[in-house]
Protein backbone atom coordinates (compact mmCIF):
# COMPACT_ATOMS: atom_id res chain seq x y z
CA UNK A 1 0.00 0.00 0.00
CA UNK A 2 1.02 3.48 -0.74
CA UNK A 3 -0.24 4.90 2.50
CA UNK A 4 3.64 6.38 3.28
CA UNK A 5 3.74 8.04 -0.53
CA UNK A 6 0.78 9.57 0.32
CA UNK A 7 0.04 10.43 4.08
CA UNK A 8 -2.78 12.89 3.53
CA UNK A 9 -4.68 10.88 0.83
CA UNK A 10 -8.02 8.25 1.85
CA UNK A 11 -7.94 5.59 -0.02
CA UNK A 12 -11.51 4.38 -1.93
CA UNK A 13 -12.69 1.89 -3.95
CA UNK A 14 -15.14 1.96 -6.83
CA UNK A 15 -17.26 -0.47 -8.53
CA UNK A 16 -17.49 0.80 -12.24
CA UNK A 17 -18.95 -2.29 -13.88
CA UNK A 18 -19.73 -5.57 -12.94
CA UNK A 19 -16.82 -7.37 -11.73
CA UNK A 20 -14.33 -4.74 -11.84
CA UNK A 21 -13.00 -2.33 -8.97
CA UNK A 22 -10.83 0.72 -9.59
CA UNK A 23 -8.42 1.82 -6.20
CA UNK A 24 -7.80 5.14 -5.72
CA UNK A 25 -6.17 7.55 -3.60
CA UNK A 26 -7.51 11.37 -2.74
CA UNK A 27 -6.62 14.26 -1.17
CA UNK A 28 -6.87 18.10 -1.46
CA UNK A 29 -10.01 20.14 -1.68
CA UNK A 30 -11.09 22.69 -5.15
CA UNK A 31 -11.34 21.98 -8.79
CA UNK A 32 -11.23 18.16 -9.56
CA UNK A 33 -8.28 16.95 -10.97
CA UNK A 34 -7.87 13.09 -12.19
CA UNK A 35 -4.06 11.38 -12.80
CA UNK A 36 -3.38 8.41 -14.57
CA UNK A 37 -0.17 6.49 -14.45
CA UNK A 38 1.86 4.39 -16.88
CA UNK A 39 3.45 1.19 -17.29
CA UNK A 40 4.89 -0.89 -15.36
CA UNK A 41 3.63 1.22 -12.46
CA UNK A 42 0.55 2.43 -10.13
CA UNK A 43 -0.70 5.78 -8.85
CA UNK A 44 2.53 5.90 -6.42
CA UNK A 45 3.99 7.46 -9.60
CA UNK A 46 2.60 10.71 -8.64
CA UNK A 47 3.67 11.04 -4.86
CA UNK A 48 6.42 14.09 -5.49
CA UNK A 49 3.67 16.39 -7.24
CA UNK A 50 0.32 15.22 -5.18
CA UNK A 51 1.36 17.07 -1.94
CA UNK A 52 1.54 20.05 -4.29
CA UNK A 53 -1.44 19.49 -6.50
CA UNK A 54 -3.67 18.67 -3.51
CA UNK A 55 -3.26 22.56 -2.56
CA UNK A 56 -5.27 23.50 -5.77
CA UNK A 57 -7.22 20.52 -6.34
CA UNK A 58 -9.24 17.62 -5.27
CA UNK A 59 -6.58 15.31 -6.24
CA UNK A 60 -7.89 11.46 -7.73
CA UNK A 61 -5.17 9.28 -8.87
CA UNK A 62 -6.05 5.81 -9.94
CA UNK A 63 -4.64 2.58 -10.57
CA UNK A 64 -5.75 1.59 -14.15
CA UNK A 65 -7.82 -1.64 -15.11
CA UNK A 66 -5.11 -4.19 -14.95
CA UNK A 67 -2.58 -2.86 -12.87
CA UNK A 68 -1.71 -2.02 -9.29
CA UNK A 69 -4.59 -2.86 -6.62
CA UNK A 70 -7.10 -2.46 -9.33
CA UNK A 71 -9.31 -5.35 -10.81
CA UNK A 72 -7.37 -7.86 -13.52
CA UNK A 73 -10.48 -8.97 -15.32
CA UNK A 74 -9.42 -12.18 -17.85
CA UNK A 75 -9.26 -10.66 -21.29
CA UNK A 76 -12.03 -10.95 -23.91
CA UNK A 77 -11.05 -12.37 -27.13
CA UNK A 78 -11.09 -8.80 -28.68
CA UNK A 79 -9.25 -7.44 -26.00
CA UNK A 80 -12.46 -4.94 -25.87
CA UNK A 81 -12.69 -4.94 -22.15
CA UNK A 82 -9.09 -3.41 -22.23
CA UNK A 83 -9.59 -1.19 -24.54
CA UNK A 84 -8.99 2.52 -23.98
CA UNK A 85 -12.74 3.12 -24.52
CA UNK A 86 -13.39 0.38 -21.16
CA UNK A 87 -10.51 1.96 -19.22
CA UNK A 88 -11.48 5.44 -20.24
CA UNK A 89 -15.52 4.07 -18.66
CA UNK A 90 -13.53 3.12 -15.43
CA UNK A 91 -12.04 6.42 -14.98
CA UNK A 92 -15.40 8.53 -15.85
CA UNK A 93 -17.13 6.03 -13.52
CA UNK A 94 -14.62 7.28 -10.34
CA UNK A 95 -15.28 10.93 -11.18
CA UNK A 96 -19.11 10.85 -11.45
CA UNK A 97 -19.08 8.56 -8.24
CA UNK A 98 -17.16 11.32 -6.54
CA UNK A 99 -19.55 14.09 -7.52
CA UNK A 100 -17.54 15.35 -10.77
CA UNK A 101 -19.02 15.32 -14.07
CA UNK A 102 -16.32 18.11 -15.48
CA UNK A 103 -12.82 17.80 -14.71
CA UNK A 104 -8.88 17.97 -15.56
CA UNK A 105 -7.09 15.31 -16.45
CA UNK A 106 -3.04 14.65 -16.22
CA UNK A 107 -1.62 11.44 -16.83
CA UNK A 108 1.48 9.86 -18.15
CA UNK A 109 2.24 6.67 -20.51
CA UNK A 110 -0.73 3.91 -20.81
CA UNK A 111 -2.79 6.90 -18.51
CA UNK A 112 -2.47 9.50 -21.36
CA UNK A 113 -3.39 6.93 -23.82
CA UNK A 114 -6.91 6.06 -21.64
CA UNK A 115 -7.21 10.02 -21.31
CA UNK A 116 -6.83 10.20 -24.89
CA UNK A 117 -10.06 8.00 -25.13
CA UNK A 118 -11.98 9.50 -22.48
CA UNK A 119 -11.77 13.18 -24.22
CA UNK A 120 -12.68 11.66 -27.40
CA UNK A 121 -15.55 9.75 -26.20
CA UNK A 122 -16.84 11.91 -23.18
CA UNK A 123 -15.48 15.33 -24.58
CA UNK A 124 -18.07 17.17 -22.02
CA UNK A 125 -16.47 15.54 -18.92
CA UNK A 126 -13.02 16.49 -19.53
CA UNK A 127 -12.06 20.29 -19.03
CA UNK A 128 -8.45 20.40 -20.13
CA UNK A 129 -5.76 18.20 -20.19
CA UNK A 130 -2.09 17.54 -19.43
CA UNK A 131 -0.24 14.69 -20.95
CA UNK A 132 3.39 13.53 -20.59
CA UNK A 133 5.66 11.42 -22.57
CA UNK A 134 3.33 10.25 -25.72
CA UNK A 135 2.28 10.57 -28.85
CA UNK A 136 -0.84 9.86 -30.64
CA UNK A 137 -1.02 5.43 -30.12
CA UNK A 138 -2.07 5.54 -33.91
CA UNK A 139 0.74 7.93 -35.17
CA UNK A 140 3.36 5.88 -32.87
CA UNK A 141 1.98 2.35 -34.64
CA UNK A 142 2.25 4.17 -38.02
CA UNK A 143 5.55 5.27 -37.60
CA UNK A 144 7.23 2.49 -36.51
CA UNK A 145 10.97 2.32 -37.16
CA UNK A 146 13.72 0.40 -36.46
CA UNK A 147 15.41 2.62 -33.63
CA UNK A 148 11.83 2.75 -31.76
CA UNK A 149 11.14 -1.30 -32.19
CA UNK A 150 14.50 -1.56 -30.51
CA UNK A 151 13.67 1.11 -27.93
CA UNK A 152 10.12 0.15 -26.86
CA UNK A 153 10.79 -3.44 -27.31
CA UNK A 154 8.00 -3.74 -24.68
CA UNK A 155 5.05 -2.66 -27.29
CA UNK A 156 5.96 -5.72 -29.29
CA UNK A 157 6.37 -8.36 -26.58
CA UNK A 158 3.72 -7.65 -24.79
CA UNK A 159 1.29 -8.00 -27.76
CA UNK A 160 2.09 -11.97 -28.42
CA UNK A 161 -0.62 -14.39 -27.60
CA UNK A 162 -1.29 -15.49 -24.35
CA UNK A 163 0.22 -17.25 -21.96
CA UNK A 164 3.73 -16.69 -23.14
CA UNK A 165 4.43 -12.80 -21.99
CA UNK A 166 2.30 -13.76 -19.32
CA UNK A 167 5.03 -16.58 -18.22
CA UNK A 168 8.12 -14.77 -18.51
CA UNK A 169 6.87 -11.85 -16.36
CA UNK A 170 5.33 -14.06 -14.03
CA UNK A 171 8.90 -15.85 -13.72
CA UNK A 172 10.52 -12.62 -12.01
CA UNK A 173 7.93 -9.64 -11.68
CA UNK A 174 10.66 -7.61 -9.92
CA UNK A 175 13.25 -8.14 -12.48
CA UNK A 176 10.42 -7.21 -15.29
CA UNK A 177 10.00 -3.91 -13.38
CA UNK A 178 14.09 -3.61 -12.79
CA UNK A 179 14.84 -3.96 -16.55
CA UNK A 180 12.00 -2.10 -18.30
CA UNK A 181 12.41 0.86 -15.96
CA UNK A 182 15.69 0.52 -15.45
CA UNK A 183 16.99 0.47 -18.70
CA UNK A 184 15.57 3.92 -19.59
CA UNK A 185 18.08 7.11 -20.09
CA UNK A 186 18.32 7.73 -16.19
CA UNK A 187 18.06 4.17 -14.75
CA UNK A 188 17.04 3.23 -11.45
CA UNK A 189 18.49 6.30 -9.30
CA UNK A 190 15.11 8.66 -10.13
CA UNK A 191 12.91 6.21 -8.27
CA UNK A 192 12.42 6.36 -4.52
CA UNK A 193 12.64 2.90 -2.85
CA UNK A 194 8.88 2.57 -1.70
CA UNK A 195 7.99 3.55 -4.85
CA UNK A 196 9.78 1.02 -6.68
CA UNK A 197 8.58 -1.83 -3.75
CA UNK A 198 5.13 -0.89 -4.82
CA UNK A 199 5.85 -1.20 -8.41
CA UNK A 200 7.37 -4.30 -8.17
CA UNK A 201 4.65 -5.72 -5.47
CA UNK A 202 1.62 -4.83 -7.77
CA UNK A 203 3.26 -6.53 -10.69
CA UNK A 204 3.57 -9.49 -8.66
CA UNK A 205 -0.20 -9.68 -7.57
CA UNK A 206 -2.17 -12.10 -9.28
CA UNK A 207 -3.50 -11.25 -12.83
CA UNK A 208 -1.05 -8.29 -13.31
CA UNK A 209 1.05 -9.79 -16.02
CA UNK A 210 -2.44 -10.68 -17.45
CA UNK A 211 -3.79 -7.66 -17.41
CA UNK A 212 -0.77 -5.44 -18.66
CA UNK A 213 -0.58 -7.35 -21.63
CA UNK A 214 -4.15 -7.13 -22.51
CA UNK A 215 -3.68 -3.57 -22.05
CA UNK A 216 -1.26 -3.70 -25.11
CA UNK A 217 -2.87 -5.82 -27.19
CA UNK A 218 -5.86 -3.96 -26.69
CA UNK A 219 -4.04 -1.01 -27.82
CA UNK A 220 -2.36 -3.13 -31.23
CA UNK A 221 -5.92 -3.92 -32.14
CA UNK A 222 -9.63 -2.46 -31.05
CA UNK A 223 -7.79 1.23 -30.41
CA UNK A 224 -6.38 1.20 -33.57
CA UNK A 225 -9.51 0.42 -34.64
CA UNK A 226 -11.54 3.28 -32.39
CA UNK A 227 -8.62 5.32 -33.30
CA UNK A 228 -8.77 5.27 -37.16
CA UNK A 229 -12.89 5.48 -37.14
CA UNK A 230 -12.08 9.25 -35.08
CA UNK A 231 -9.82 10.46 -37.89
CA UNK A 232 -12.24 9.24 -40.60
CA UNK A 233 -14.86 10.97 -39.16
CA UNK A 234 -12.78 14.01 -37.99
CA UNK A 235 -13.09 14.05 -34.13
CA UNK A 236 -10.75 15.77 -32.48
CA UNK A 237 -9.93 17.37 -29.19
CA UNK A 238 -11.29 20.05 -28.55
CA UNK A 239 -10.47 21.26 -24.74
CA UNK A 240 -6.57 22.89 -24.22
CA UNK A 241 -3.84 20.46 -24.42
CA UNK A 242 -0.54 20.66 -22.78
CA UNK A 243 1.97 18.03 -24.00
CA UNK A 244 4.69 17.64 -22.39
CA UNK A 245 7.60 14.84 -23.31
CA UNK A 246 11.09 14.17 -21.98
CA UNK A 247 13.96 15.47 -24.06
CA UNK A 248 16.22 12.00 -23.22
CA UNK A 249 13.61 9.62 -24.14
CA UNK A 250 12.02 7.81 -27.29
CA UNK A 251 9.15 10.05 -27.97
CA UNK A 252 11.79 12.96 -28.22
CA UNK A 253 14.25 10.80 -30.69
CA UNK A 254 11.91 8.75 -32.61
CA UNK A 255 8.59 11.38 -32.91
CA UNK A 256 7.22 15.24 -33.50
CA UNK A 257 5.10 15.13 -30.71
CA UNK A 258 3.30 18.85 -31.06
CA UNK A 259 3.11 17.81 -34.89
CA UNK A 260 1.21 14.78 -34.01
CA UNK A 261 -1.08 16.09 -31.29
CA UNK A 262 -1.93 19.11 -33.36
CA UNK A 263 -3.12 16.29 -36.17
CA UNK A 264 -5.36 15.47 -33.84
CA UNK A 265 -6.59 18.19 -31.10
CA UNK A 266 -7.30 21.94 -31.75
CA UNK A 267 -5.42 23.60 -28.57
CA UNK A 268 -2.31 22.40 -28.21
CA UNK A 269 0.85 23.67 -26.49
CA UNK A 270 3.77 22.17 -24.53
CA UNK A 271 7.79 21.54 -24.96
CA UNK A 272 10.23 19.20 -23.67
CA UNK A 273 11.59 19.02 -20.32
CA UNK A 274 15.45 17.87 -19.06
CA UNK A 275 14.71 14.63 -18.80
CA UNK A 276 13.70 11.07 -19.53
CA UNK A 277 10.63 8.94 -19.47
CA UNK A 278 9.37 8.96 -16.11
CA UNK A 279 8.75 12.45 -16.11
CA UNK A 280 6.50 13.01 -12.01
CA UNK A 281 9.32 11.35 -11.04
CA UNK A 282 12.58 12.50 -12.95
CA UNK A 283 11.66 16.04 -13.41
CA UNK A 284 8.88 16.96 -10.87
CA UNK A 285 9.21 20.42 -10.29
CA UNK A 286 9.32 21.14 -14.02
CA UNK A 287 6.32 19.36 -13.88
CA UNK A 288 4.61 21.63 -11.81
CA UNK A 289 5.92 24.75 -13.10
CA UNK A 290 4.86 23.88 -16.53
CA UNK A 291 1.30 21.74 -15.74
CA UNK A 292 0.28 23.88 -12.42
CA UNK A 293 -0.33 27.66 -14.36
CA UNK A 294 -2.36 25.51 -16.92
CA UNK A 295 -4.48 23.40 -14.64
CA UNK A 296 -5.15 26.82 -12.55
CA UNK A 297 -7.61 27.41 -14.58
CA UNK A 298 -9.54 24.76 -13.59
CA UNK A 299 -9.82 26.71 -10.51
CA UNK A 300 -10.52 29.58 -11.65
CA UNK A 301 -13.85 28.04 -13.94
């Protein structure tokens, strides 16, 4: 449990469809403000910016479908029920449970991806929007290349039928979690040591390895398919986007990323920060500088 990441957060549970429970942690009091973490990792991602956030905001960070102390659900044999679209239901389920039908979102990795989804499907609900370290999923797919196949081996492994990813992480979750965060441009020595125990705890629980992959197959299949029905019908964002990517990393080598979200969304702005991947951890006051002035206006609505 993250209760020592987070000493001024509750932490809830919701019920968002049959079957499935989403864990949370909140704190603060104002405008509502939802984060969404990444892979391999859980809402403990955000503990250096919460304390922060939680002065301006009522603060909701989840674990997604799949991962940390949320539900695992077995996969469907579309990968539908971890699709973006189903994660994106989980998240809008917390916030209207909590009161919120209107709200920010900012979320890194697999979490910008389900925000992505959720501001295409439930464009009402989502106010603005901060997202870190990604490109469009379609535009990534489309652009494959050599240098990011090597670099983001992960999207590719992860994707192969079942039971075999499912195995090897479920040989040595800890090492899984050691090597695929690990291996990025700052290693290991951003991560606090609870952190990482969490990380590497949650991806031992049962169903994890299960449920991460079906996150990326889902996202190899049904989102592309979600994904290339929006641009044929012209959807777009529409609420302010900030973007914001690490200057070390793969999205910064191998992609445009205000190019590619300005394919897509209307209001878009953002740079790169001095860093990596891992950005609420590597670079958090950055973070804040940057996300906080934009989010304000949440308050301010």
């Amino acid at each position: 449990m993250t209760s020592t990441l987070f000493p001024a957060f509750r932490t809830q549970r919701f019920e968002t469809s049959p079957g499935v429970g989403i864990q949370a942690v909140i704190g603060g009091a104002g405008a509502p403000l939802l984060l969404l973490h990444g892979h391999p990792q859980t809402h403990a991602i955000w503990h250096r910016v919460a304390p922060e956030l939680a002065r301006h905001f009522t603060v909701v960070a989840c674990d997604l479908r799949g991962y940390g102390d949320s539900s695992k659900p077995v996969g469907e044999g579309d990968h539908g029920n971890y699709s973006k679209r189903s994660m994106a239901a989980d998240m809008l389920a917390v916030m209207r449970q909590l009161g919120f039908e209107r709200f920010g979102v900012l979320a890194h990795d697999r979490g910008a991806r389900v925000a992505h989804r959720l501001a295409l499907d439930h464009p009402a609900a989502v106010e603005r929007m901060v997202l870190l370290d990604i490109a469009p999923t379609l535009a990534m797919y489309e652009q494959t290349g050599e240098a990011f196949a090597r670099a983001y081996w992960h999207w590719f492994f992860l994707i192969q039928p079942a039971p075999l990813p499912e195995r090897l992480i479920e040989a040595d979750p800890g090492a899984y979690v050691t090597d695929v965060m690990g291996r990025r441009s700052s290693g290991l020595a951003p991560f606090d040591p609870r952190a990482l125990a969490e990380y590497r705890r949650c991806l031992a629980l049962p169903g994890t390895a299960h449920g991460i992959c079906e996150d990326y197959r889902a996202s190899a299949g049904i989102d592309l398919e979600h994904d290339r029905l929006d641009r044929d019908a012209g959807r777009r964002l529409r609420m302010p986007l900030l973007v914001l990517w690490g200057e070390q990393g793969v999205v910064h080598r191998c992609f445009e990323p205000l190019k590619e979200w300005r394919r897509v969304a209307d209001d878009v702005s953002g740079e790169a920060l001095a860093c990596g991947h891992y950005i609420p951890e590597e670079a958090p006051q950055a973070l804040l500088e940057h996300a906080l002035p934009f989010l304000c206006d949440l308050s301010a609505a």
